[in-house]
Protein backbone atom coordinates (compact mmCIF):
# COMPACT_ATOMS: atom_id res chain seq x y z
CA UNK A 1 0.00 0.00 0.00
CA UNK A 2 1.18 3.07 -0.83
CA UNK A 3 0.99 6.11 1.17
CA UNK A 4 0.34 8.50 -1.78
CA UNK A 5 -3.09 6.09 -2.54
CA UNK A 6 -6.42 7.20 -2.05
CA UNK A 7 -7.02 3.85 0.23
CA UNK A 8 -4.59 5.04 2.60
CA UNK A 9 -5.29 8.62 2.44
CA UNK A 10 -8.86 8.10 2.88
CA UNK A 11 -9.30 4.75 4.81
CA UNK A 12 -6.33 3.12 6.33
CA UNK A 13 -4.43 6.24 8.07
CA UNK A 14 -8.01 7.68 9.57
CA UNK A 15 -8.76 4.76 10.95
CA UNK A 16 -5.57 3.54 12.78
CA UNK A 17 -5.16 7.48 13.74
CA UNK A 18 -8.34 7.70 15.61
CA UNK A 19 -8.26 3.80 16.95
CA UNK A 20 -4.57 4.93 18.24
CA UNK A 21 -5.56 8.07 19.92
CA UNK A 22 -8.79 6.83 21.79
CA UNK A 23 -7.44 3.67 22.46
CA UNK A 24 -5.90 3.16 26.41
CA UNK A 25 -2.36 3.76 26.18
CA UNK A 26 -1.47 -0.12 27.26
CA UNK A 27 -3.27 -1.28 23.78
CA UNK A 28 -1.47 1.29 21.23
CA UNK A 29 1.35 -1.08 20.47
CA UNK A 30 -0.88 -3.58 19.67
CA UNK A 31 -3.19 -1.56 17.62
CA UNK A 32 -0.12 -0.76 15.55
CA UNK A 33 1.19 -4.10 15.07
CA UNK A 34 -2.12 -5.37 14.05
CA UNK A 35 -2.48 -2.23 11.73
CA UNK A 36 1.30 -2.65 10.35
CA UNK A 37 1.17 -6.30 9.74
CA UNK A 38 -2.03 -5.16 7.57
CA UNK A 39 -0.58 -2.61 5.42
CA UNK A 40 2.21 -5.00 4.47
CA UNK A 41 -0.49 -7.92 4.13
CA UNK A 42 -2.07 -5.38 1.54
CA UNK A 43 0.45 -6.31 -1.10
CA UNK A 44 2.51 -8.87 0.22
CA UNK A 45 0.14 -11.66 1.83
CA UNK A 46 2.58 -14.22 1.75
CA UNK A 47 5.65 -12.90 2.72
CA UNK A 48 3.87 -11.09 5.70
CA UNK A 49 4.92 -14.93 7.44
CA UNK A 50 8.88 -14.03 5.94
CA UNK A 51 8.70 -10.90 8.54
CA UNK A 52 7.64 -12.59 11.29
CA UNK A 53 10.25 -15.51 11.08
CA UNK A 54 12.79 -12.27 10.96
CA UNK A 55 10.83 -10.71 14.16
CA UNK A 56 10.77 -13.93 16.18
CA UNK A 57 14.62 -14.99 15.09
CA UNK A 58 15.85 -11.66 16.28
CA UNK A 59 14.03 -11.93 19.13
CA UNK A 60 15.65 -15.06 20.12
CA UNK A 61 18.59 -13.74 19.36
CA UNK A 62 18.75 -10.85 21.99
CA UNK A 63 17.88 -12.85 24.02
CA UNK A 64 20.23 -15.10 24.14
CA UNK A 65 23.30 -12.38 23.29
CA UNK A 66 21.45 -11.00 26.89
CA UNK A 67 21.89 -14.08 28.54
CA UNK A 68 25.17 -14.70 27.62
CA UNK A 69 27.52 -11.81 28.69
CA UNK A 70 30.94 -13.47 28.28
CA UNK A 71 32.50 -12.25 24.78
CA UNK A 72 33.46 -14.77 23.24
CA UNK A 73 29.69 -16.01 23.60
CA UNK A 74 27.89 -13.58 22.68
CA UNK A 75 30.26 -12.68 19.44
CA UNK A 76 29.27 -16.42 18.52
CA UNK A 77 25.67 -15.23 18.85
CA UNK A 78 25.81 -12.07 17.29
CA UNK A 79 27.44 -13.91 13.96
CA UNK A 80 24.72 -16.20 13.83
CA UNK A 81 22.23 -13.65 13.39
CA UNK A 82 24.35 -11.56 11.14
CA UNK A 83 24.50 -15.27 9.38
CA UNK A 84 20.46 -15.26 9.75
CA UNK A 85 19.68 -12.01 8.55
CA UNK A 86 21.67 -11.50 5.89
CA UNK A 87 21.06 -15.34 4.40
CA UNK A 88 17.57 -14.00 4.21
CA UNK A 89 18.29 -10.98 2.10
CA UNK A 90 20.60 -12.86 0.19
CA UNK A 91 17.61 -15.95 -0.90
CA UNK A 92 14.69 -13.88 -1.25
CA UNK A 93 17.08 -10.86 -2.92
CA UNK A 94 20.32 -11.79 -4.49
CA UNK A 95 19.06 -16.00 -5.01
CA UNK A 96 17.75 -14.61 -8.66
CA UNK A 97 20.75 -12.93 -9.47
CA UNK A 98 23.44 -14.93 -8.39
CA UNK A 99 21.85 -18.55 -10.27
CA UNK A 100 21.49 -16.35 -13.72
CA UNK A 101 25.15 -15.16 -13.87
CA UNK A 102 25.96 -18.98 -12.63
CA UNK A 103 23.73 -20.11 -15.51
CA UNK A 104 25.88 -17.87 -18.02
CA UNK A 105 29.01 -19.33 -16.85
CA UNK A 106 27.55 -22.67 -17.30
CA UNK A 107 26.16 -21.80 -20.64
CA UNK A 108 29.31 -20.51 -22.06
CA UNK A 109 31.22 -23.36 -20.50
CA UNK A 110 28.72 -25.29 -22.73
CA UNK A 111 27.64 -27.22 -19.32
CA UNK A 112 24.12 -27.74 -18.67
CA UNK A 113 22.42 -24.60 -16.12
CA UNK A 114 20.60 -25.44 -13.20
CA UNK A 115 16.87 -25.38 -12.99
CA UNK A 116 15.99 -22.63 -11.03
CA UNK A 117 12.48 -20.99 -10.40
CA UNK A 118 12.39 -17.18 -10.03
CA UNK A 119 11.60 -16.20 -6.63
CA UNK A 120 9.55 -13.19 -5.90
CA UNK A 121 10.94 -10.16 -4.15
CA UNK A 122 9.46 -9.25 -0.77
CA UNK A 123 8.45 -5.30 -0.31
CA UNK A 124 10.62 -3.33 1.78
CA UNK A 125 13.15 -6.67 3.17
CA UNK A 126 16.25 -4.78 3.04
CA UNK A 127 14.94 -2.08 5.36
CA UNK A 128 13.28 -4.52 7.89
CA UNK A 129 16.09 -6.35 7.33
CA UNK A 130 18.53 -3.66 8.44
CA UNK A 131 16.38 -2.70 11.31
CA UNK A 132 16.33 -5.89 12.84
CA UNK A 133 20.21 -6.08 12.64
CA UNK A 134 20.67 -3.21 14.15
CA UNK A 135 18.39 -4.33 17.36
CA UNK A 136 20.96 -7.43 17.63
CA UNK A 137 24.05 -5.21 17.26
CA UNK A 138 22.94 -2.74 19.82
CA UNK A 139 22.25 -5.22 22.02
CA UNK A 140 25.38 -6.47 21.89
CA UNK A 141 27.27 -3.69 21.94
CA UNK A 142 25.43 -2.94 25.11
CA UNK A 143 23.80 0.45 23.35
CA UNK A 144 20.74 -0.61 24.47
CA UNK A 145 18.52 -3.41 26.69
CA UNK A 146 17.33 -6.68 25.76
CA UNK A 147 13.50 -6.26 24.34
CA UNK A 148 11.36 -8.94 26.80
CA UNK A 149 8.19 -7.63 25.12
CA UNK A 150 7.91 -9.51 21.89
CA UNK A 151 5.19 -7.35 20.76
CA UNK A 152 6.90 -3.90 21.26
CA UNK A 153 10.51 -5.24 19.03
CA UNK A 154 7.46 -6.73 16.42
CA UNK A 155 6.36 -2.75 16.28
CA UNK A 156 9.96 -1.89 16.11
CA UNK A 157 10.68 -3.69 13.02
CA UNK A 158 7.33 -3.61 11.41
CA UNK A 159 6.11 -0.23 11.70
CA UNK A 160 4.22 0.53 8.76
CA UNK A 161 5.31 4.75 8.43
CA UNK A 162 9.11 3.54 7.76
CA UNK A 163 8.55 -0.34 7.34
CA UNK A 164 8.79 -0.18 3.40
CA UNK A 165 10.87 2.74 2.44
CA UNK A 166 12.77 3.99 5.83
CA UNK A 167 14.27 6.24 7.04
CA UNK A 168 16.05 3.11 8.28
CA UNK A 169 15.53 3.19 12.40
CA UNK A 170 17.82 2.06 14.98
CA UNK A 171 16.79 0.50 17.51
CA UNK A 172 18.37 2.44 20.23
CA UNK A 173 16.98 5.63 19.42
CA UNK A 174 13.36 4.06 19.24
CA UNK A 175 13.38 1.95 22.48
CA UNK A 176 11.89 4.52 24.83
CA UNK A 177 8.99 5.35 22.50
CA UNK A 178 8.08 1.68 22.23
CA UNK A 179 7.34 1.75 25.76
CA UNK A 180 6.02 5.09 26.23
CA UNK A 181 5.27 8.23 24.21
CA UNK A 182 3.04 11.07 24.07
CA UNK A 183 0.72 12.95 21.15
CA UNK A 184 0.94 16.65 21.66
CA UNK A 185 -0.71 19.10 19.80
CA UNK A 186 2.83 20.38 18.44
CA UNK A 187 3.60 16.89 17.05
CA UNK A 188 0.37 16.71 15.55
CA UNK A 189 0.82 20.18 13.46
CA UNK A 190 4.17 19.15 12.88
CA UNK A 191 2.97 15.60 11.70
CA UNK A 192 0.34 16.87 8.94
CA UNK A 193 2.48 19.49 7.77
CA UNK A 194 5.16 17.03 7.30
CA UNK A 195 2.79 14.49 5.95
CA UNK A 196 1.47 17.21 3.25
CA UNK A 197 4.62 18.49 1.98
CA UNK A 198 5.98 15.23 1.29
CA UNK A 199 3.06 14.01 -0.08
CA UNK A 200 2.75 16.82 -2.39
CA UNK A 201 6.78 16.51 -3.20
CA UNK A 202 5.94 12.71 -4.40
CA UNK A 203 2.77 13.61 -6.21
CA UNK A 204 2.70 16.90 -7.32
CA UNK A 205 6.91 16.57 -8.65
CA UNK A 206 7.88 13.21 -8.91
CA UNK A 207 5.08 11.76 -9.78
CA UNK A 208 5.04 14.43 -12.44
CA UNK A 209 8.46 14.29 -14.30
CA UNK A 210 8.45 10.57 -13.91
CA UNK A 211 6.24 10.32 -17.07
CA UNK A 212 8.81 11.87 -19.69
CA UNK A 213 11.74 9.95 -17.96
CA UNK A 214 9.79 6.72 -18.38
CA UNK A 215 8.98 7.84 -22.26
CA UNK A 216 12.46 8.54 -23.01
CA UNK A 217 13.83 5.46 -21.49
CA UNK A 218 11.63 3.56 -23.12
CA UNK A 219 13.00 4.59 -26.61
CA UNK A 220 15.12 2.15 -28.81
CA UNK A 221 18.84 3.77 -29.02
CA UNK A 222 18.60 4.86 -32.59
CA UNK A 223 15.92 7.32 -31.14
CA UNK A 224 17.68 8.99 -28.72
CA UNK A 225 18.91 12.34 -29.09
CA UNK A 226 21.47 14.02 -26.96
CA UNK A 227 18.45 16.46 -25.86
CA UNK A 228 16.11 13.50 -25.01
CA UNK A 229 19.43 12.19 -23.01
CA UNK A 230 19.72 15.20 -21.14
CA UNK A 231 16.15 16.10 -20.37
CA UNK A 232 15.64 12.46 -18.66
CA UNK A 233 18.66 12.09 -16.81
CA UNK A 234 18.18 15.93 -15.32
CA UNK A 235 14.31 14.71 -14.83
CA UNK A 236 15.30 11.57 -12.93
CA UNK A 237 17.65 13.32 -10.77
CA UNK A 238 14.73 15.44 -9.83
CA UNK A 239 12.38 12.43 -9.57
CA UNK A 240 14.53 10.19 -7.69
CA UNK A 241 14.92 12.95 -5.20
CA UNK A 242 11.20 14.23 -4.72
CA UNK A 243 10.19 10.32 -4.87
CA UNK A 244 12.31 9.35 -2.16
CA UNK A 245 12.78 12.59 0.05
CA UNK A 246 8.95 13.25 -0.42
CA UNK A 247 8.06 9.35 1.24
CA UNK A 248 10.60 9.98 3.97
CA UNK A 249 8.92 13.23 4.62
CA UNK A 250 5.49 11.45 4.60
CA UNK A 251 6.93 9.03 7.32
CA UNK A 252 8.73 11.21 9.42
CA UNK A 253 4.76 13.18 9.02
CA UNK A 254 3.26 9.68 10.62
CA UNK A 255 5.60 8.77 12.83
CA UNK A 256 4.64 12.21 14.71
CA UNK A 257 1.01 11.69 14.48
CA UNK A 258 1.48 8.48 16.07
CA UNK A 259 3.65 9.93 19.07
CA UNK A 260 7.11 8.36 17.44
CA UNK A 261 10.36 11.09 16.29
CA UNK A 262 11.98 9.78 13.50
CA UNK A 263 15.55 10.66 12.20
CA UNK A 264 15.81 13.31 9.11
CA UNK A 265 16.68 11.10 5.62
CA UNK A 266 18.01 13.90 3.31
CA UNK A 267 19.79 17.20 4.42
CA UNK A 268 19.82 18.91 0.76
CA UNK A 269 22.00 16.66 -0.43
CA UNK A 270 21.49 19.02 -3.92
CA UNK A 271 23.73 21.62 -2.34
CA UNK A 272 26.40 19.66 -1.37
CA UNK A 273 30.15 20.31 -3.15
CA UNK A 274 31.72 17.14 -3.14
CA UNK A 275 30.58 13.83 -3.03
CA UNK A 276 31.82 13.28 0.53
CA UNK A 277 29.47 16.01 1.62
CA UNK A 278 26.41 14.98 -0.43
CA UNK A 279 26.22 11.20 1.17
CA UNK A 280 26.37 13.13 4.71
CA UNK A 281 22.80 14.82 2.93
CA UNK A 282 21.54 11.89 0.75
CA UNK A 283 19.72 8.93 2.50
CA UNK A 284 21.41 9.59 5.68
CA UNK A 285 19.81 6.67 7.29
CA UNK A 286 21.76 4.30 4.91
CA UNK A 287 24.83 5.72 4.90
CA UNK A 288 24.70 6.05 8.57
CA UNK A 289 23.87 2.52 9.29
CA UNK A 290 26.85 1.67 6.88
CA UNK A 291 29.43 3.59 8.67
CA UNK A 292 28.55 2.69 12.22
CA UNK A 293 27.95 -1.35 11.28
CA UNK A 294 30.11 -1.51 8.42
CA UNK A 295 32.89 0.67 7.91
CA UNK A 296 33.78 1.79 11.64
CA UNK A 297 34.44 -1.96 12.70
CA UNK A 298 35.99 -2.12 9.29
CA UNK A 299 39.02 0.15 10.55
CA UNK A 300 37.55 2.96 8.88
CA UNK A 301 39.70 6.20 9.00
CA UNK A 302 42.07 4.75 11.97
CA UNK A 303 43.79 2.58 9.30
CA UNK A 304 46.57 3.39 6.65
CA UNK A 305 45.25 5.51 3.44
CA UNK A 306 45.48 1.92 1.20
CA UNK A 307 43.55 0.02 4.17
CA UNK A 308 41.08 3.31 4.48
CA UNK A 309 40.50 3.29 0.44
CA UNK A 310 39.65 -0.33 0.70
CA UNK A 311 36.94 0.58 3.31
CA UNK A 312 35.67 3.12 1.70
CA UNK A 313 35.01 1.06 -1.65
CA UNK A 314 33.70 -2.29 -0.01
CA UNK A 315 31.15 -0.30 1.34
CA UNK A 316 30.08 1.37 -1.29
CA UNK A 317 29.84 -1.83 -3.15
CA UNK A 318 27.75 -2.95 -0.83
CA UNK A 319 25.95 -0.15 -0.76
CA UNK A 320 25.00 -0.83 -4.09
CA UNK A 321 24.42 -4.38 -3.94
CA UNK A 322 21.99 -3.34 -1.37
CA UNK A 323 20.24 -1.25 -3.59
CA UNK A 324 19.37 -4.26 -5.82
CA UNK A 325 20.77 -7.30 -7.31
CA UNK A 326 22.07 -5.99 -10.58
CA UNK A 327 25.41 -5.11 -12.03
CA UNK A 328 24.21 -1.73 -12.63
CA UNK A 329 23.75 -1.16 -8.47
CA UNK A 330 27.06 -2.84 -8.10
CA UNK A 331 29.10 -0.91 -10.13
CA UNK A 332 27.03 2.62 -8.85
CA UNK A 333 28.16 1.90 -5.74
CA UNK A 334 31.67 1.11 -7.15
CA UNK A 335 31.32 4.77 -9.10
CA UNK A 336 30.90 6.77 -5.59
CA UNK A 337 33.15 4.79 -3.60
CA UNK A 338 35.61 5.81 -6.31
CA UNK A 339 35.09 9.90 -6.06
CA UNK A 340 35.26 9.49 -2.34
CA UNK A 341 38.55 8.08 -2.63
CA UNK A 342 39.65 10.47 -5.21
CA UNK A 343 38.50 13.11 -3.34
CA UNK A 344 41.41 12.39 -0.33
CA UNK A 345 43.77 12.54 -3.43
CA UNK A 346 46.66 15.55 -2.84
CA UNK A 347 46.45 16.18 -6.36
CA UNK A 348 42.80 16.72 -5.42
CA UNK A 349 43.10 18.88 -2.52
CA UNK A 350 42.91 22.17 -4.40
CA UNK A 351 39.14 20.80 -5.23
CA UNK A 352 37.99 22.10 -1.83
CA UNK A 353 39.30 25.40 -2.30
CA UNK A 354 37.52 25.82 -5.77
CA UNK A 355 34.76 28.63 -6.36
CA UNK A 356 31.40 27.25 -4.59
CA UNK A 357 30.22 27.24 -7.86
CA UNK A 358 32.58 25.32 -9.74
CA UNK A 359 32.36 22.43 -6.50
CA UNK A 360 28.56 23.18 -6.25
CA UNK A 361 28.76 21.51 -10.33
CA UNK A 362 31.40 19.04 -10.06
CA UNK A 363 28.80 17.63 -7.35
CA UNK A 364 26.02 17.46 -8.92
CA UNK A 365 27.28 16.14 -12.51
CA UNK A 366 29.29 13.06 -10.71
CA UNK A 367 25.78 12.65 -9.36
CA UNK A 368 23.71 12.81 -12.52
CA UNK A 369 26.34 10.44 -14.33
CA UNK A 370 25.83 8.19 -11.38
CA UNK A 371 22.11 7.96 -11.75
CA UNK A 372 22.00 7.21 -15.07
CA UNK A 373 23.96 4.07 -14.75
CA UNK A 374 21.51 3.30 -11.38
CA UNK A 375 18.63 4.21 -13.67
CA UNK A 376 19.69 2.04 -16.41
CA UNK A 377 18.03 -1.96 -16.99
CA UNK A 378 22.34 -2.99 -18.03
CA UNK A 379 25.45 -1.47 -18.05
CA UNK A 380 25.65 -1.74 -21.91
CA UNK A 381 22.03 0.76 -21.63
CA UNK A 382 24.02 3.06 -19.52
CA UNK A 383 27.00 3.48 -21.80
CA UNK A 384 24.91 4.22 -24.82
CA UNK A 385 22.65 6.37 -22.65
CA UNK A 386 25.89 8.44 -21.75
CA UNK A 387 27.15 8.18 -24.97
CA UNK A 388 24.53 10.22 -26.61
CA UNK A 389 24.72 12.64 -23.75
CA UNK A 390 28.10 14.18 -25.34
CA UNK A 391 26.77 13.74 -28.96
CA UNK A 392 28.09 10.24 -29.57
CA UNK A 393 25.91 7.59 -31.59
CA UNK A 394 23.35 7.85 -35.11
CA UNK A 395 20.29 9.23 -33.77
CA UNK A 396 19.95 10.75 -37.63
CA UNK A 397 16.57 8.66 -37.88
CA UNK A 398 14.95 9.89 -34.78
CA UNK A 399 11.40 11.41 -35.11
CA UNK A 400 11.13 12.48 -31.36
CA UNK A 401 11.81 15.72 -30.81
CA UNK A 402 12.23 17.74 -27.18
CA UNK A 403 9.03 19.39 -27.42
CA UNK A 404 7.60 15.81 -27.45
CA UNK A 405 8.22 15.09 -24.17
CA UNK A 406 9.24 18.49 -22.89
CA UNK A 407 5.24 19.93 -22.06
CA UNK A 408 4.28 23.19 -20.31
CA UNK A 409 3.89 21.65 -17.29
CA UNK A 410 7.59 20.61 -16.80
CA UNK A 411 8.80 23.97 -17.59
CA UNK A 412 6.95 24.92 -14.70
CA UNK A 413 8.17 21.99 -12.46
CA UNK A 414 11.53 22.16 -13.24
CA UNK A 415 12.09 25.37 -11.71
CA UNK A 416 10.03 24.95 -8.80
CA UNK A 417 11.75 21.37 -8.01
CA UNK A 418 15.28 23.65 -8.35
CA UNK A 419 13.58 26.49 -5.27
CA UNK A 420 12.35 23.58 -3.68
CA UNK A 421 15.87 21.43 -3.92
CA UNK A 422 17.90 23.96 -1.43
CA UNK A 423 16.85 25.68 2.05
CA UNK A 424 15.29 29.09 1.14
CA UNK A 425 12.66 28.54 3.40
CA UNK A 426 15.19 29.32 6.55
CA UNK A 427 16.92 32.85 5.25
CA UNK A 428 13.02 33.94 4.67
CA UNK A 429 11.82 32.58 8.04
CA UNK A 430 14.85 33.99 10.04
CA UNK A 431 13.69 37.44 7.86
CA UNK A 432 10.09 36.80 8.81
CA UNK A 433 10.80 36.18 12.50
CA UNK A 434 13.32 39.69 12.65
CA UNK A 435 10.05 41.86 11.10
CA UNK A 436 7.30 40.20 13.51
CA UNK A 437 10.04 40.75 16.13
CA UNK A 438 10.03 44.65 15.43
CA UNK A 439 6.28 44.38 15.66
CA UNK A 440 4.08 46.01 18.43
CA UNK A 441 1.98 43.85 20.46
CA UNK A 442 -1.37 44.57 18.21
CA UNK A 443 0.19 44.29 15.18
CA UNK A 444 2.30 41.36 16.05
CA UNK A 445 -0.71 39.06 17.18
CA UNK A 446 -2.16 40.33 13.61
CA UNK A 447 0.54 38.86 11.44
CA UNK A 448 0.82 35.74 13.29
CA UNK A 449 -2.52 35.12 12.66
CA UNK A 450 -2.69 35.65 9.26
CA UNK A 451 0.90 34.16 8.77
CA UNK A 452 -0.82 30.83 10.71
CA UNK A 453 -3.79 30.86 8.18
CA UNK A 454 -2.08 31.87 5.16
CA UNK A 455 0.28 28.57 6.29
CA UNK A 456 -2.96 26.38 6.86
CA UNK A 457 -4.41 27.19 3.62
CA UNK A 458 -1.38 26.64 1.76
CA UNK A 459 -1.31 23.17 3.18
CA UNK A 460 -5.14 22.45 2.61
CA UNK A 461 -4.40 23.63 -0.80
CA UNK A 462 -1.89 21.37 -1.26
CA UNK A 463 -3.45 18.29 0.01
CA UNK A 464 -6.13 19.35 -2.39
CA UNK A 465 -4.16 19.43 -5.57
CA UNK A 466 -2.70 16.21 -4.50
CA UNK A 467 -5.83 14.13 -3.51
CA UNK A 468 -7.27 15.27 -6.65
CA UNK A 469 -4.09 14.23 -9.03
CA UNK A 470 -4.43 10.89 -7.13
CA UNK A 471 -7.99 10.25 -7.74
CA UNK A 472 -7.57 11.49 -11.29
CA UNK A 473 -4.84 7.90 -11.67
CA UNK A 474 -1.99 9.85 -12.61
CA UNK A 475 0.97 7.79 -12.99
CA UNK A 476 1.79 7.05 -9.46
CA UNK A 477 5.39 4.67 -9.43
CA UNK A 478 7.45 4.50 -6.32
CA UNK A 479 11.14 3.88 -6.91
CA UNK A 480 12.44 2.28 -3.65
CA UNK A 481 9.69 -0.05 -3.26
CA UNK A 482 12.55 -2.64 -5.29
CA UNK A 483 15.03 -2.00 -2.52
């Protein structure tokens, strides 16, 4: 189920709101279970049995890393649920991938492939996944206390605002709101003007530009121009960022309607200037969870510049891999581990120094090179793809022009998805707040007001457009529901 659906806009979320809020405070948790194991029933029935084998195996497993206090012990423990977890991504995720380049081998070693049927990819695993790792890890690492309460670390991992698209929560930042937490008026306003922004990010922008992107990637090579090229990698840059950013927003929105404060996902990663800055913006849930599970026990800075660059790529590799199981992920993830190493290059020092500008660019190019190779079905796709982005290829034959795909309303959304990419909203508030501030009492309470209902409208207005675009079936994709 998706959030940006009219089910869950107009059945599903105002029902488990008002059961959760006049419900005793000692049945909450279980309202929410019930009503998360539902949502991911609504499009997974089968593999809602998948999740609970992960719930009750890492509940086991705290356990007994809790019993067991002597090292050596509990490190035993802790790799067997590492072993667990991540043999369950790796059948129900990578199982596909890994038989059909076996099968290749076999084929072009003229041996006969094995017989393999396809198996189906669960919604949202890798995040659930990741979750319930990071429970077990804390645990261990004695960052936080053994769950006794099956019920509350089943809410922890299966929490339907972040269950299928994050932000990816830890465990021990959570654990005191599983067992108590309170619905204030403040998180409530907060909560539906989170909700509406990112809902109208997904389906008033994303949503939007996702149709040419779609069209143009859809064409046969010979049809490509280099203006095509450019006008769907630029629009997936934007889409992949108001698709993504916008859902986060929506659950970071629910998670404060239901009492719960989530961590922020993206920090306008589009006005970073390097590529070390922009993964401290972009999905910072991820790349957090990587460096404090992954590349910190790795050695991570501590060890010699050849040891640190090895770090730096094997997580980015995995990175990718987690994305999907494709050689296109893989090799993404190879693409930014590579600038980040480059980017601790001497030779590259001056870099950092460089006009804002010029860095501001650099940035944002390595990115929109990147996402066309993570956007792309095979790598050979992505080299042709890039190829007619600098005017290499025969696209003499082509019949599809920009204007084709290029309609009135992108030139609209384009420059709004540019304001709407960096912070402008905190130099005009911090002006706002300096003018009230000068105010007199009278006039003051005046502008408040109206700056409070000129702020509700806007959002009602919003919602509007975006309930209406919905029930209208607009194209309506989400990206990371593969991941």
């Amino acid at each position: 189920m998706l959030f940006s659906s009219t089910i869950f806009l107009f059945l599903f979320l105002p029902v488990v709101l008002g059961l959760s809020w006049a419900a005793p405070r000692r049945l909450v948790n279980g309202i929410l279970l019930v009503a998360s194991l539902l949502f991911y029933a609504w499009g997974e029935v089968f593999f809602v049995g998948v999740m609970i084998a992960s719930i009750l195996a890492n509940y086991a497993f705290g356990l007994w890393i809790g019993r067991y206090r002597e090292p050596r012990r509990a490190k035993l423990i802790l790799a067997g649920a590492v072993a667990v977890n991540i043999g369950l991504l790796f059948v129900y995720k990578y199982a596909n991938f890994f038989v059909g380049n076996l099968n290749r081998a076999l084929a072009a070693l003229d041996l006969a492939p094995l017989a393999w049927e396809p198996i189906h990819l669960p919604i949202g695993i890798s995040f659930f996944t990741f979750q319930a790792l990071s429970y077990v890890v804390d645990v261990y690492r004695h960052e936080a206390n053994v769950q006794r309460r099956i019920l509350d670390l089943a809410l922890f991992i299966s929490l339907f605002p972040q269950l299928i698209a994050g932000p990816i929560v830890r465990y021990q930042h959570i654990e005191g709101q599983l067992a108590g937490r309170t619905v204030t008026l403040d998180k409530l306003a907060y909560g539906i003007r989170r909700f509406v922004l990112g809902l109208a990010k997904k389906v008033l922008i994303a949503n939007a530009v996702a149709v040419p992107v779609d069209e143009i990637y859809a064409l046969p090579a010979g049809q490509l121009t280099p203006a095509l090229a450019w006008l769907a990698a630029l629009g997936y840059v934007i889409q992949i960022y108001f698709d993504f950013s916008g859902y986060s927003d929506m659950a970071i929105g629910l998670g404060s309607l239901l009492g719960f404060h989530f961590p922020e996902n993206f920090l306008f990663p589009y006005t970073a200037r390097s590529v070390r800055e922009f993964w401290n913006r972009w999905h910072v849930s991820l790349s957090t969870w990587f460096r404090d599970y992954v590349y910190i026990p790795m050695g991570g800075n501590r060890r010699p510049p050849g040891r640190m660059y090895f770090n730096l790529v094997s997580v980015f590799l995995l990175c990718g891999a987690w994305h999907g199981a494709s050689w296109t992920f893989i090799f993404w993830g190879a693409y930014q581990g590579a600038f980040l190493v480059l980017e601790r290059q001497p030779w590259l020092a001056g870099l950092s120094r460089a006009w804002r500008p010029i860095r501001h660019v650099y940035t944002l190019l390595v990115w929109l090179v990147g996402m066309v190779i993570f956007r792309a079905d095979s790598i050979g796709e992505a080299l042709v793809f890039l190829r007619r982005m600098i005017g290499r290829g025969d696209w003499s034959a082509s019949w599809h022009t920009l204007d084709m795909h290029l309609t009135r309303d992108l030139w609209l959304i384009i420059p709004v998805a540019a304001l709407c990419s960096v912070p402008l909203h905190r130099p005009l508030w911090a002006w706002y707040e300096r003018r009230v501030a000068a105010l007199g009492g009278a006039r003051r309470v005046l502008v408040e007001g109206a700056s409070a209902l000129f702020g509700a409208a806007g959002l009602v207005l919003l919602l509007v457009l975006s309930a209406s675009f919905l029930a209208a079936g607009t194209h309506n994709p989400f990206i990371y529901f593969q991941f």
